[in-house]
Structures are given as structure tokens and as C-alpha cells.
PDB file of N, CA and C in Angstrom:
ATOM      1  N   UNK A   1       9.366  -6.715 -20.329  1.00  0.00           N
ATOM      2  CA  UNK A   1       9.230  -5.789 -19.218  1.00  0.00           C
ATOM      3  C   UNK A   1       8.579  -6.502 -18.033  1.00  0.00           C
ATOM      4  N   UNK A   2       8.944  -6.167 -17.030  1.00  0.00           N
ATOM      5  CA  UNK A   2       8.763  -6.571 -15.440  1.00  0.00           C
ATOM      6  C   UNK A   2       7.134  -6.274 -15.056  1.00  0.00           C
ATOM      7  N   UNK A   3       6.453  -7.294 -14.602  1.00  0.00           N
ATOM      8  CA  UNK A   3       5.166  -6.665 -14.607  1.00  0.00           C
ATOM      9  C   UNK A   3       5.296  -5.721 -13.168  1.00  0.00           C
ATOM     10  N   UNK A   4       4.753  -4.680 -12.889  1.00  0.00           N
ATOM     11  CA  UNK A   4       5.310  -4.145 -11.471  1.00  0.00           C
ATOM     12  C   UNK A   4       3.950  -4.434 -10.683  1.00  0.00           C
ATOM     13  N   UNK A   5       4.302  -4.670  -9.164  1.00  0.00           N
ATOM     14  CA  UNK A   5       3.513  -5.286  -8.118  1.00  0.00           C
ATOM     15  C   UNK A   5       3.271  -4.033  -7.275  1.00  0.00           C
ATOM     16  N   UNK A   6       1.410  -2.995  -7.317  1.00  0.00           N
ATOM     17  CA  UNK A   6       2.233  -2.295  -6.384  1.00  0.00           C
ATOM     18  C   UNK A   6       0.764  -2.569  -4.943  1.00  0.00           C
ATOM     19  N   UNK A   7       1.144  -2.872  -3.939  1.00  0.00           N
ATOM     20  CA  UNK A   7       0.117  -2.815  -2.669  1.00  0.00           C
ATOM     21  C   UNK A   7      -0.048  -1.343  -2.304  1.00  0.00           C
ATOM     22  N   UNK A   8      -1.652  -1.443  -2.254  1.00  0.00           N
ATOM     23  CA  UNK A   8      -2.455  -0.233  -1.660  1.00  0.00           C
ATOM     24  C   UNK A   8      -2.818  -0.550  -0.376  1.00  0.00           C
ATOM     25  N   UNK A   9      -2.410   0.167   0.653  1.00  0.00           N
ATOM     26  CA  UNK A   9      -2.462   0.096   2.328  1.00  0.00           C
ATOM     27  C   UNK A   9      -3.925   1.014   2.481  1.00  0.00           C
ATOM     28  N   UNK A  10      -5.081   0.347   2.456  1.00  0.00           N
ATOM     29  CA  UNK A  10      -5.687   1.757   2.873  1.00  0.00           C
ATOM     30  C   UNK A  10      -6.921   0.650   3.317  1.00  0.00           C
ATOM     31  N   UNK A  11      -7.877   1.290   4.426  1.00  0.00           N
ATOM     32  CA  UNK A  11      -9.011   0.799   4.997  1.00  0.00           C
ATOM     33  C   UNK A  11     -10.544   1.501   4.858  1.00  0.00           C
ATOM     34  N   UNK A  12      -9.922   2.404   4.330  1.00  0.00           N
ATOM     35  CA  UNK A  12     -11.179   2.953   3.536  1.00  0.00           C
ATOM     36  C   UNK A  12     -11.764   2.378   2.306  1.00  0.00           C
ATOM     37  N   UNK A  13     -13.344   1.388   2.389  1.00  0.00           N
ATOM     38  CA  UNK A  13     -13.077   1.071   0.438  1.00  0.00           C
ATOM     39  C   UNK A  13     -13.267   1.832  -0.307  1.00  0.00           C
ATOM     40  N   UNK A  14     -14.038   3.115  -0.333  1.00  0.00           N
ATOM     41  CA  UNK A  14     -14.084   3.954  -1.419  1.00  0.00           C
ATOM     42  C   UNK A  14     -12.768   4.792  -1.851  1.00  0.00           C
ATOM     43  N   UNK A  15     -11.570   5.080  -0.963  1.00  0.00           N
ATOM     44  CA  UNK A  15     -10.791   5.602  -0.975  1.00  0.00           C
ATOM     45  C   UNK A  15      -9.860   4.313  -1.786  1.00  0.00           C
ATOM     46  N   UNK A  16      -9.546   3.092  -1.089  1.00  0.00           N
ATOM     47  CA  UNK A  16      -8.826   2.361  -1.796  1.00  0.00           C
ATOM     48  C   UNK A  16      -9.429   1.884  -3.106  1.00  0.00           C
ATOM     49  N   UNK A  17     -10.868   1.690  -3.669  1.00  0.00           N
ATOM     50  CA  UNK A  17     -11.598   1.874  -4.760  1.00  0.00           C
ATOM     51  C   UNK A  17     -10.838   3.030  -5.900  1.00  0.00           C
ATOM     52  N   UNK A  18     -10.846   3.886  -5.188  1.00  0.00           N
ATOM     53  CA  UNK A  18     -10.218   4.838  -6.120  1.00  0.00           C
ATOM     54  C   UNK A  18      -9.158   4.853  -6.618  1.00  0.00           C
ATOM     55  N   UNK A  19      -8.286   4.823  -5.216  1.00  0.00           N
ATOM     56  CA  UNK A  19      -6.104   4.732  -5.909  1.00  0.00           C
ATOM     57  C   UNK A  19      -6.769   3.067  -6.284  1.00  0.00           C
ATOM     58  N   UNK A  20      -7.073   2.508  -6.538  1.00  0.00           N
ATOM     59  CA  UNK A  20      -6.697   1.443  -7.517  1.00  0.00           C
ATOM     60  C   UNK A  20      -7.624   1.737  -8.845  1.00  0.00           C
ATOM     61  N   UNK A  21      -8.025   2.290  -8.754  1.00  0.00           N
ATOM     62  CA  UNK A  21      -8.661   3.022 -10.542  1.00  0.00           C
ATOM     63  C   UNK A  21      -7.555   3.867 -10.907  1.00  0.00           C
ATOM     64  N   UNK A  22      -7.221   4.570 -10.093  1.00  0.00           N
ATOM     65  CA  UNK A  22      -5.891   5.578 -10.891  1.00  0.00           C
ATOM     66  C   UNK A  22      -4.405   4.901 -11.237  1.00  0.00           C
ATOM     67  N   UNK A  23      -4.405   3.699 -10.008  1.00  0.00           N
ATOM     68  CA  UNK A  23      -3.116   2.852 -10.970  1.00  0.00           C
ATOM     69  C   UNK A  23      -3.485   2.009 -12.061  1.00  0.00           C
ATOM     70  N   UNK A  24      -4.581   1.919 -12.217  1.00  0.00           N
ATOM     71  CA  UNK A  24      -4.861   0.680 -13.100  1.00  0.00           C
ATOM     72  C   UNK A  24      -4.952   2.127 -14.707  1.00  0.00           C
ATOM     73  N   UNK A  25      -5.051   3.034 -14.179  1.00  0.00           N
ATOM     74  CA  UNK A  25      -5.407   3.808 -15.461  1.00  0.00           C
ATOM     75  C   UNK A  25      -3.324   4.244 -15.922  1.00  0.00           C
ATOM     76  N   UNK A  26      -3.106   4.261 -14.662  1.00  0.00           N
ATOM     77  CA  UNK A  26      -1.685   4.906 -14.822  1.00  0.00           C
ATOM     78  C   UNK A  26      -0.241   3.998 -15.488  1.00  0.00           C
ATOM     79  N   UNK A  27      -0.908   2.374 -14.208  1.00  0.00           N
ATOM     80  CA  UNK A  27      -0.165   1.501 -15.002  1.00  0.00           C
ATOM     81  C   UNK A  27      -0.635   0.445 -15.156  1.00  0.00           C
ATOM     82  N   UNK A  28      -1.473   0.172 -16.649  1.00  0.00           N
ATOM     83  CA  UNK A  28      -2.361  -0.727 -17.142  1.00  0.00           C
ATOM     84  C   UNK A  28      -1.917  -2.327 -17.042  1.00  0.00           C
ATOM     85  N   UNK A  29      -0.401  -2.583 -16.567  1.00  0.00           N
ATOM     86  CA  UNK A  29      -0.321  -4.162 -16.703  1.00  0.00           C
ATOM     87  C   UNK A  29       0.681  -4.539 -15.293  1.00  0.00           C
ATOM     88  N   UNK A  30       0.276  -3.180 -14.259  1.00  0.00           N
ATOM     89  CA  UNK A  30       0.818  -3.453 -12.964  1.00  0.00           C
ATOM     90  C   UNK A  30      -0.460  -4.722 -12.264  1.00  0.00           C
ATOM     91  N   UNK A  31       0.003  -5.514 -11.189  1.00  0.00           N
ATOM     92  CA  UNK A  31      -0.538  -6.382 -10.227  1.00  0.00           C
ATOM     93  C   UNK A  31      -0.850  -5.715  -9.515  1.00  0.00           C
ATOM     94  N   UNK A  32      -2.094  -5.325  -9.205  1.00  0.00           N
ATOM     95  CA  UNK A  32      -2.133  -4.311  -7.554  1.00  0.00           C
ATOM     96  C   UNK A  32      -3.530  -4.660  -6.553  1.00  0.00           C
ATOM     97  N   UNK A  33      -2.836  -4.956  -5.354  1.00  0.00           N
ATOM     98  CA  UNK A  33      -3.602  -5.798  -4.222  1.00  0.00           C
ATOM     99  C   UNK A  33      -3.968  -4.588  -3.193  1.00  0.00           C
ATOM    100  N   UNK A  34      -4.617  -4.844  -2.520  1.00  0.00           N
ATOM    101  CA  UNK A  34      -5.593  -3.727  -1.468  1.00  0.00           C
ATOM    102  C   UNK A  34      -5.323  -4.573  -0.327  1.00  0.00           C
ATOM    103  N   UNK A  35      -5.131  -3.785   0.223  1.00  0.00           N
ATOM    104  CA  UNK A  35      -5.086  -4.580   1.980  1.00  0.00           C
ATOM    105  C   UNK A  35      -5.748  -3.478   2.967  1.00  0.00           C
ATOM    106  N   UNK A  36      -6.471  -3.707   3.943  1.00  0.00           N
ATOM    107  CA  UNK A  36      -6.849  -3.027   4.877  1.00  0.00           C
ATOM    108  C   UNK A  36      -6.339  -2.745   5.900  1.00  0.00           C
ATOM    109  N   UNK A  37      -5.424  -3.587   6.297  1.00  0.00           N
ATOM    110  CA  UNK A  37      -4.780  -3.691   7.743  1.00  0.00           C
ATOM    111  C   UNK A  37      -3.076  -3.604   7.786  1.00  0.00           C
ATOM    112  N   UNK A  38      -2.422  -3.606   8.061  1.00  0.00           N
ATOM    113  CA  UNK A  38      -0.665  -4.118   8.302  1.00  0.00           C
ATOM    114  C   UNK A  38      -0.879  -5.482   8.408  1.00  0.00           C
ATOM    115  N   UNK A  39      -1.819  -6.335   9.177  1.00  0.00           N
ATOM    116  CA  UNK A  39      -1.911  -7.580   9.295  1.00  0.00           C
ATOM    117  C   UNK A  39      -1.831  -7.984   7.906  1.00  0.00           C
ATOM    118  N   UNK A  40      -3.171  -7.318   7.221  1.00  0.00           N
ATOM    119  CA  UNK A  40      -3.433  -7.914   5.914  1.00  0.00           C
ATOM    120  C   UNK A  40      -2.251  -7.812   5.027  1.00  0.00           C
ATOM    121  N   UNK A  41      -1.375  -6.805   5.266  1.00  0.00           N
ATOM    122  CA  UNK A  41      -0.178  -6.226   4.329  1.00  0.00           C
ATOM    123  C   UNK A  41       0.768  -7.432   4.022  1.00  0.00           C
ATOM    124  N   UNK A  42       0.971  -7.799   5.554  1.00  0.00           N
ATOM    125  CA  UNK A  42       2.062  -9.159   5.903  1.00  0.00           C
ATOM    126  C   UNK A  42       1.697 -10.361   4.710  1.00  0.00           C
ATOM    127  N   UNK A  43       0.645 -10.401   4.435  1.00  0.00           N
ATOM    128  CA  UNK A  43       0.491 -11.624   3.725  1.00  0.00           C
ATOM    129  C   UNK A  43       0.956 -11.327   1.752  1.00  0.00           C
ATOM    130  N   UNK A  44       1.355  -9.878   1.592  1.00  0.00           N
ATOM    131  CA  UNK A  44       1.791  -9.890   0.132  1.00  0.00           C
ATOM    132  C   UNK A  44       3.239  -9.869   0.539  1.00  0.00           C
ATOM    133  N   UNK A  45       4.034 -10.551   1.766  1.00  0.00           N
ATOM    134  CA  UNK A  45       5.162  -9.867   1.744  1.00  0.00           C
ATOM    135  C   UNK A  45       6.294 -10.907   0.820  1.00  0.00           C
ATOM    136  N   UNK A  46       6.161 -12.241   0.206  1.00  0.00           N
ATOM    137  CA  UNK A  46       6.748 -12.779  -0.610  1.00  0.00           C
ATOM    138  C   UNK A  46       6.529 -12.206  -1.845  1.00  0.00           C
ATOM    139  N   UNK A  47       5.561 -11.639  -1.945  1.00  0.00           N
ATOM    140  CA  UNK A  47       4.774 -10.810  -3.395  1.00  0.00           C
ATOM    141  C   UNK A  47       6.289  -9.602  -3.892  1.00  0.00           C
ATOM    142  N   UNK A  48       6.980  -9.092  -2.767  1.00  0.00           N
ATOM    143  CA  UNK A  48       7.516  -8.230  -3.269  1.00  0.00           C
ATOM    144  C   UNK A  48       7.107  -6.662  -4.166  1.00  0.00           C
ATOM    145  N   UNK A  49       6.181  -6.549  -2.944  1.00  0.00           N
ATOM    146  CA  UNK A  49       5.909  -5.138  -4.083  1.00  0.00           C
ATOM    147  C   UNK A  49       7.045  -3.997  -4.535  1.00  0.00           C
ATOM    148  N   UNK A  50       6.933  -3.543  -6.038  1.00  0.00           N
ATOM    149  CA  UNK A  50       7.732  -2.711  -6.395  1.00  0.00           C
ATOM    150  C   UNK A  50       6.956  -1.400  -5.728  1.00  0.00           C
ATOM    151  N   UNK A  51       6.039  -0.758  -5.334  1.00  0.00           N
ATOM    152  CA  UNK A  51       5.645   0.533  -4.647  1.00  0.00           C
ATOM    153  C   UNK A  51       4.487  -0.012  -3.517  1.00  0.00           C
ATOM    154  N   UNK A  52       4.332   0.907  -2.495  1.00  0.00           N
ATOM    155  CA  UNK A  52       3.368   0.649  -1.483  1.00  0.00           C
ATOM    156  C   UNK A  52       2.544   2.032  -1.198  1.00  0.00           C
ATOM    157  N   UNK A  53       1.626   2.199  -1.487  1.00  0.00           N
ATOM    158  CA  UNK A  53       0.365   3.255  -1.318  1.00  0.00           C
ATOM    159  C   UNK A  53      -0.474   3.346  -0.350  1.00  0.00           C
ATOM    160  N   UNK A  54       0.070   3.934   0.606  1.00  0.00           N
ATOM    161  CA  UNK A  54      -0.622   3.862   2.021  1.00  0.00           C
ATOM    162  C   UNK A  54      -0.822   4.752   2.641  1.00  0.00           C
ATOM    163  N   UNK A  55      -2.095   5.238   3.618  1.00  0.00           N
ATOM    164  CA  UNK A  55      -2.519   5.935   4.373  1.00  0.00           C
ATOM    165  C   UNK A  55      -1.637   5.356   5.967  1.00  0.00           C
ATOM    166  N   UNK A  56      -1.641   6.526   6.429  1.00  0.00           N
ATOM    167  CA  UNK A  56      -0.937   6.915   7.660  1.00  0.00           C
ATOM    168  C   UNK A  56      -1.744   5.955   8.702  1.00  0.00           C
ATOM    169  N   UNK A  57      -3.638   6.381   8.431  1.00  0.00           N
ATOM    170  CA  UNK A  57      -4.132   6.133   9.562  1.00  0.00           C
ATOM    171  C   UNK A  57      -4.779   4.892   9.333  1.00  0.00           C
ATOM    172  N   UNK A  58      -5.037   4.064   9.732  1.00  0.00           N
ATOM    173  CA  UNK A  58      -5.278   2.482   9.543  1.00  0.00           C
ATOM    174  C   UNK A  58      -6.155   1.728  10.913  1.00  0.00           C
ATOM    175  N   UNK A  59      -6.734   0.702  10.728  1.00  0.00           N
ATOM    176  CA  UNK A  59      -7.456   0.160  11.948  1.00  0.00           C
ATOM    177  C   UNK A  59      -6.467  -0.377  12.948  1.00  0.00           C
ATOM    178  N   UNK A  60      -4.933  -0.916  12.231  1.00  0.00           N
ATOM    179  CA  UNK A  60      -4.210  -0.981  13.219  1.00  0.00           C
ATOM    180  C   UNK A  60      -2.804  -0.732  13.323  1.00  0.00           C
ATOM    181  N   UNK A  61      -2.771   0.602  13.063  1.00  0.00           N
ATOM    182  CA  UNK A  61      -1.747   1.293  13.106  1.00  0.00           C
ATOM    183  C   UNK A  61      -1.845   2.991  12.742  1.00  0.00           C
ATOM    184  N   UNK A  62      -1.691   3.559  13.443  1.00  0.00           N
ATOM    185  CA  UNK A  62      -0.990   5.171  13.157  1.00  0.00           C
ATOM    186  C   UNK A  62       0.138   5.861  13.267  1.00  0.00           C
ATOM    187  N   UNK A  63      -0.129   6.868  12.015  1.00  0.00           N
ATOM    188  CA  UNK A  63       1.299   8.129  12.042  1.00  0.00           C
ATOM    189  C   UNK A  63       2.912   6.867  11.842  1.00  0.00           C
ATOM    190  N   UNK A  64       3.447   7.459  12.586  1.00  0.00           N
ATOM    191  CA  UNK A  64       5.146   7.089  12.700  1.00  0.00           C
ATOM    192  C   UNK A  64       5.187   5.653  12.757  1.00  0.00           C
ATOM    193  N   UNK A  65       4.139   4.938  13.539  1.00  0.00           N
ATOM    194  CA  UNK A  65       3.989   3.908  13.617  1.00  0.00           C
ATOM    195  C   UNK A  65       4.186   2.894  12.333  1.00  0.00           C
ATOM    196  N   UNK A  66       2.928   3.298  11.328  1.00  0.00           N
ATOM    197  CA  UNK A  66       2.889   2.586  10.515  1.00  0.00           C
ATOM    198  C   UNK A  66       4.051   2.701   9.197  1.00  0.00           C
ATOM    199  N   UNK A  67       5.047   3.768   9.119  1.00  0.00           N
ATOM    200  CA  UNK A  67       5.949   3.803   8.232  1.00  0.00           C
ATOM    201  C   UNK A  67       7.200   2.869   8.680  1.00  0.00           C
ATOM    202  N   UNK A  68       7.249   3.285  10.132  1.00  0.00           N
ATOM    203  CA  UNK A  68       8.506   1.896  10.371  1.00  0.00           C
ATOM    204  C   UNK A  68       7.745   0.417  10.677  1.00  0.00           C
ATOM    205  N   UNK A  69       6.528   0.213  10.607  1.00  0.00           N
ATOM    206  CA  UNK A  69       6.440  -1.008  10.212  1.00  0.00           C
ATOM    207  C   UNK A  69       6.632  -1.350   8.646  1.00  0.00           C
ATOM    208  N   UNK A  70       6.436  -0.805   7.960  1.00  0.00           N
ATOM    209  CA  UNK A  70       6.392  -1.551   6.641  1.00  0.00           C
ATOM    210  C   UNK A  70       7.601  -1.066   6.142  1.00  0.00           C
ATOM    211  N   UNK A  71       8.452  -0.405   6.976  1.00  0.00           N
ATOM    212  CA  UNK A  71      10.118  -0.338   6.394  1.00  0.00           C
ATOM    213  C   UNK A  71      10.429  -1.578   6.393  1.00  0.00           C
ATOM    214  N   UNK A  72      10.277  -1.924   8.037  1.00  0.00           N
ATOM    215  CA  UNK A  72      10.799  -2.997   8.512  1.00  0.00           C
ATOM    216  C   UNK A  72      10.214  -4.307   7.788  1.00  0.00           C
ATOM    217  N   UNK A  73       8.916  -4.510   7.042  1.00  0.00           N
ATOM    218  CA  UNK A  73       8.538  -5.671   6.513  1.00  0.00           C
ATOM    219  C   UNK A  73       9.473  -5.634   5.216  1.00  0.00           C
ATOM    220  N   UNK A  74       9.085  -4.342   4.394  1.00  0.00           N
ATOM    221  CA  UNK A  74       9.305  -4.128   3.430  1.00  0.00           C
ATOM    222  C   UNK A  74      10.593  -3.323   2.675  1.00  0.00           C
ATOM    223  N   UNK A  75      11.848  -3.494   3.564  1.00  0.00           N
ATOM    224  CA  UNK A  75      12.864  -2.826   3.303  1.00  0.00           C
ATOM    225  C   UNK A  75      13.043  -2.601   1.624  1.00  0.00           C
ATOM    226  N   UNK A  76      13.601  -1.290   1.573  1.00  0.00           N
ATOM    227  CA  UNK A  76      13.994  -1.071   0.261  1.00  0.00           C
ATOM    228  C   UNK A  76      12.649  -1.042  -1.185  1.00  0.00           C
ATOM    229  N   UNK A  77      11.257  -0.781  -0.225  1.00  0.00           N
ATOM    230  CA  UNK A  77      10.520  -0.650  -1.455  1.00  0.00           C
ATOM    231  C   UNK A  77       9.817   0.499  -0.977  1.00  0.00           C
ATOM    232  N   UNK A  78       9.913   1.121  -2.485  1.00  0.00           N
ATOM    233  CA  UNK A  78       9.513   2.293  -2.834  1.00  0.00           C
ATOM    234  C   UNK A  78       7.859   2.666  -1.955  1.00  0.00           C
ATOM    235  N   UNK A  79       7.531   4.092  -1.295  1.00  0.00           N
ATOM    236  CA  UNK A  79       6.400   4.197  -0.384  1.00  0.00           C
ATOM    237  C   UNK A  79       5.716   5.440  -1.064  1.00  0.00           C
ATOM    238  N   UNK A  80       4.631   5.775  -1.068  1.00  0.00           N
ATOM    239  CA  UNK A  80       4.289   7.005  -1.500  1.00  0.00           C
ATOM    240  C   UNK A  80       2.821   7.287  -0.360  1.00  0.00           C
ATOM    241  N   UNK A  81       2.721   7.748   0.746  1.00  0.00           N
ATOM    242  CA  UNK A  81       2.107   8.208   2.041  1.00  0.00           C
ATOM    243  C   UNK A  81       1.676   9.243   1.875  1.00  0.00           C
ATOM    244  N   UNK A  82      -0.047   9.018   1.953  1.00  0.00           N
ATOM    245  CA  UNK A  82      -1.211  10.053   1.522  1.00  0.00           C
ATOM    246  C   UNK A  82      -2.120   9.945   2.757  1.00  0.00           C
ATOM    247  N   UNK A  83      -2.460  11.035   3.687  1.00  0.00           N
ATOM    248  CA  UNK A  83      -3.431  10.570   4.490  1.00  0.00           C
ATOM    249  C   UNK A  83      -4.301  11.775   4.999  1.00  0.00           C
ATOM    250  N   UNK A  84      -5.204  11.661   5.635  1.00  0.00           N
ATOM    251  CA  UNK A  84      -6.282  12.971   6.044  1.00  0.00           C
ATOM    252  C   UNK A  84      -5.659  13.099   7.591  1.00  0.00           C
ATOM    253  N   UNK A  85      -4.106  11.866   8.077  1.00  0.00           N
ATOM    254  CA  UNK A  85      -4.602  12.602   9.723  1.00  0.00           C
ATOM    255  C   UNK A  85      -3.400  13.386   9.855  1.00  0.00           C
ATOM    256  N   UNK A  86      -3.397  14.364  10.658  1.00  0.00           N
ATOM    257  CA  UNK A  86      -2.930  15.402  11.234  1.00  0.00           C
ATOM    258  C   UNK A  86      -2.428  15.532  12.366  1.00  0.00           C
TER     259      UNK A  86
END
């Protein structure tokens, strides 16, 4: 079996602290990296993540913004977008 790769987009650490306790509980032999920024994101992009876990609002990027950036990095991988902004 495929080990699955999944990046957490979030700049909060207690918040990204957390979704990476719940994947690590959910999927015990996934790879999963934390990034704070889109900048920081760019650098797993040979990594190939199989899912991306990201908040909307970010230090450098918001809303609409940040989903067509990481289409565009990350075509064709799976997104699951959780955020407090409104």
C-alpha cells in the first residue's frame, strides 16, 4: 500500500497542532507536513500530496485567492477547506 502524503495549509500552530493529531490518529502511516504560508506550501510541491488541508485565511493569502493558487500548484489533488473567515 501507497504511503499517502497529505499537506496541512494552516498558520495557526495550535490549530495546525491539532488537524495533524487527527490525521495521524485517522491515518497512522500517512506523511503529513504543516506549512504556514503558500510560500511554504511551494516547497512540498515535488512531494505530491495525495490531500491538502487548508484554511482559507493565511498570512499570505485569502478566500478565492488561496484555492486557485494551490489548484494551480497542485492540479488534480484532492482539497478539503476549513476556515473561521467569512
Amino acid at each position: 500500500m501507497k504511503n499517502q502524503k497529505i499537506l496541512v495549509l494552516e498558520d495557526h500552530p495550535l490549530i495546525s497542532m491539532v488537524i495533524e493529531d487527527v490525521c495521524k490518529d485517522m491515518a497512522p502511516h500517512a506523511q503529513i507536513h504543516v506549512a504556514t504560508s503558500l510560500v511554504q506550501a511551494r516547497e512540498h510541491l515535488f512531494e505530491k500530496p495525495d490531500l491538502i488541508i487548508f484554511d482559507l485565511t493565511l498570512v499570505d493569502s485569502k478566500g478565492q485567492e488561496t484555492i486557485e493558487w494551490l489548484d494551480s500548484m497542485f492540479p488534480k489533488v484532492c482539497g478539503l477547506i476549513y476556515t473561521g473567515f467569512v
